[in-house]
Protein backbone atom coordinates (compact mmCIF):
# COMPACT_ATOMS: atom_id res chain seq x y z
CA UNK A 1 106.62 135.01 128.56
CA UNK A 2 103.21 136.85 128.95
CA UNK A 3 102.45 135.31 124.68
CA UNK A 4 103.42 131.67 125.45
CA UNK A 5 101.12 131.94 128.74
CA UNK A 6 98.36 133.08 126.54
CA UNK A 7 99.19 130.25 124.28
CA UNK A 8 99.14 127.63 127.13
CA UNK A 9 95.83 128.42 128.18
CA UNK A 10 94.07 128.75 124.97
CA UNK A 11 95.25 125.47 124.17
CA UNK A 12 93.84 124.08 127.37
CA UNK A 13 90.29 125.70 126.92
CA UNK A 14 90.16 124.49 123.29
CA UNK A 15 90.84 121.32 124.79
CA UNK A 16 87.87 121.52 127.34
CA UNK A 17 85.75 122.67 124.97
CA UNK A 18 86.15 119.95 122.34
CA UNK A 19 85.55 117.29 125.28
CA UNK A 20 82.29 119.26 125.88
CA UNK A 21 80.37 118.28 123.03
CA UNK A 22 80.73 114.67 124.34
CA UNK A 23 77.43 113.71 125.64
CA UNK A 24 76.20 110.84 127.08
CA UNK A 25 73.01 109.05 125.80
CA UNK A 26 71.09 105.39 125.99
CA UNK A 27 72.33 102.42 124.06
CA UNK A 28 68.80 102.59 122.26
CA UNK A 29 69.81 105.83 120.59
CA UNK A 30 72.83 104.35 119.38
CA UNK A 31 72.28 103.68 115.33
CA UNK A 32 70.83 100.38 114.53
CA UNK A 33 73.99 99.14 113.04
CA UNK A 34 75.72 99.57 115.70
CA UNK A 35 73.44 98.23 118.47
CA UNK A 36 73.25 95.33 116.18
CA UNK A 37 76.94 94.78 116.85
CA UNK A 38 77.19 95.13 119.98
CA UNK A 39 74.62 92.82 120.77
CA UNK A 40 75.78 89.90 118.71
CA UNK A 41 79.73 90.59 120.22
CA UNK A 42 78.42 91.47 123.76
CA UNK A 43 75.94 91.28 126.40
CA UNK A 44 73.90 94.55 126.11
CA UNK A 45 73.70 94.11 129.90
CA UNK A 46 77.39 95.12 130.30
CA UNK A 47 77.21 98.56 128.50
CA UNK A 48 78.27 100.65 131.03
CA UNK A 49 77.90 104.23 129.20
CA UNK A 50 77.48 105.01 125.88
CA UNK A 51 78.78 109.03 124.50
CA UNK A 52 77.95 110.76 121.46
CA UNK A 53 80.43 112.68 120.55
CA UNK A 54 79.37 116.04 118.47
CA UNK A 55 82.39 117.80 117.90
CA UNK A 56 82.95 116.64 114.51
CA UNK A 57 80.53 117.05 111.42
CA UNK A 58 78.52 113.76 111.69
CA UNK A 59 78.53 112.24 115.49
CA UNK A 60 80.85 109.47 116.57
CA UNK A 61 79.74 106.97 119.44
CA UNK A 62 81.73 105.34 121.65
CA UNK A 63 80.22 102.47 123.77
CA UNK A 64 82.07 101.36 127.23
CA UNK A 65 81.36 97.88 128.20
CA UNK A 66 82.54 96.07 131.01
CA UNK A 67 86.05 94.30 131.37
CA UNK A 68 87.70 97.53 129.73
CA UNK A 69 86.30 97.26 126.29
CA UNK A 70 85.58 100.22 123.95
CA UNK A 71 83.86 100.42 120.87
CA UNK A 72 83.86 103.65 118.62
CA UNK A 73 81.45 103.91 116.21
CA UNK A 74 80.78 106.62 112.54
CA UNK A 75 77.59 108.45 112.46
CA UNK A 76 75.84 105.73 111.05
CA UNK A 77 77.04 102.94 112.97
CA UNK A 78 79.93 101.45 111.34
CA UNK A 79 82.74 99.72 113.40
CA UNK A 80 85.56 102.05 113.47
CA UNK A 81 87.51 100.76 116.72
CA UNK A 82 87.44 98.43 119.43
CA UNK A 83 89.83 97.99 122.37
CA UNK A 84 90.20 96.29 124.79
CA UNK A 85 92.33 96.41 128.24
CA UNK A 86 91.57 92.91 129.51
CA UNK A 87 89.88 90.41 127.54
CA UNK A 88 90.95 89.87 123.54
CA UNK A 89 88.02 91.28 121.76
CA UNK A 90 86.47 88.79 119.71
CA UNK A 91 88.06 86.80 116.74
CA UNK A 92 84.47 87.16 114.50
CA UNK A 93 85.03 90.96 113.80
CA UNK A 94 88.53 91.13 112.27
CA UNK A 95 88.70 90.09 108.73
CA UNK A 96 89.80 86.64 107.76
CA UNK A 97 93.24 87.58 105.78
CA UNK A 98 94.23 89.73 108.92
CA UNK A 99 93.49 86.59 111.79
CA UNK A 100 95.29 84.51 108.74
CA UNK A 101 98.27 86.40 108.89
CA UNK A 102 98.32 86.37 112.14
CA UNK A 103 98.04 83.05 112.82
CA UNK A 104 101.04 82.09 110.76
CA UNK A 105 103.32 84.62 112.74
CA UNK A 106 102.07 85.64 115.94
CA UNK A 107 100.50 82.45 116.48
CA UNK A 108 100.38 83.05 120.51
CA UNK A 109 99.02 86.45 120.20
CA UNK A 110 95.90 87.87 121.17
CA UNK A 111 93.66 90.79 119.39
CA UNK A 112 94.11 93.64 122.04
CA UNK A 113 92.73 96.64 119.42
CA UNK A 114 91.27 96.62 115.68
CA UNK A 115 90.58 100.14 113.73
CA UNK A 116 89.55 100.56 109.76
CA UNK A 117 88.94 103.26 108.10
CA UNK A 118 88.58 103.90 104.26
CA UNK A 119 92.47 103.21 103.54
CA UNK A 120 94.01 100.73 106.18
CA UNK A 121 93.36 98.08 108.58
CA UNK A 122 95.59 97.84 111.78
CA UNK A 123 95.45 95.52 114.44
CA UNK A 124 97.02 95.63 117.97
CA UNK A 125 98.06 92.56 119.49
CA UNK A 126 98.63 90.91 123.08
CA UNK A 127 102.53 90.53 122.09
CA UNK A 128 102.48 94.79 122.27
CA UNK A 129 102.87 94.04 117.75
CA UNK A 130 101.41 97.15 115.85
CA UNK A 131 100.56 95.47 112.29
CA UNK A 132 99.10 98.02 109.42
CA UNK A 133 97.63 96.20 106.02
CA UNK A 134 95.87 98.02 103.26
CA UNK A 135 92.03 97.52 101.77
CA UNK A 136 93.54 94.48 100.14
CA UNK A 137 95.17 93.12 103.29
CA UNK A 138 98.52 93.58 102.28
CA UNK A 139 100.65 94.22 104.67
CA UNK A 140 102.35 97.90 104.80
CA UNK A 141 103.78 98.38 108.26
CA UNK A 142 104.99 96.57 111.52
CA UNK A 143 105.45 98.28 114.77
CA UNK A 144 107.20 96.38 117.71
């Protein structure tokens, strides 16, 4: 009993410490590329906070705007996701084949959430639809 205690609360300070490195800074120290974006998707105006995160071995950004909108960005300023809660986020950043596809079958849906990374695109949608498609925008997984 005493061990899985001693578990429990490791877990939980490792988990307060890797929120600590989280710090918040001013959109102007945000990488160009990524100040860039935000200003041709957004209104600067409505950043609420920006964070930097430096647990991990090049920092990640996040960006909170108004209307429950997120955008994470890599260390160098590249999109790497974008929520958001109330409004669809706009049509411009996801990639032509994906808002294709899309289109054709979820033709009343909304983009709710769009990640990439170096092997996959996925794309959340308004209709609750998970859809996964590789660097050549195949398709390679549906979650409903």
């Amino acid at each position: 009993m005493k061990k899985y205690f001693v578990m429990i609360v490791s877990a939980l300070l490792l988990s307060l410490s890797a929120n600590a490195d989280e710090r918040p800074i001013t959109f102007d120290r945000l990488p160009v590329q990524a100040r860039t974006f935000i200003n041709n998707h957004y209104l600067a105006s409505e950043v609420t906070h920006v964070l930097r995160d430096e647990s991990v071995i090049r920092p990640e950004y996040t960006v909170y705007i108004a209307h429950g909108v997120s955008v994470e960005f890599d260390y160098n300023g590249s999109l790497e996701k974008i929520s958001s809660k109330e409004t669809p986020i706009p049509s411009d950043v996801i990639p032509t084949q994906i808002k294709d596809y899309v289109a054709r079958h979820y033709p009343d849906a909304a983009f709710v959430e769009y990640e990439v990374d170096h092997k996959h695109y996925e794309v959340k949608l308004s209709n609750r639809v998970e859809l996964n498609f590789n660097r050549k925008f195949n398709l390679i997984e549906v979650d409903y």
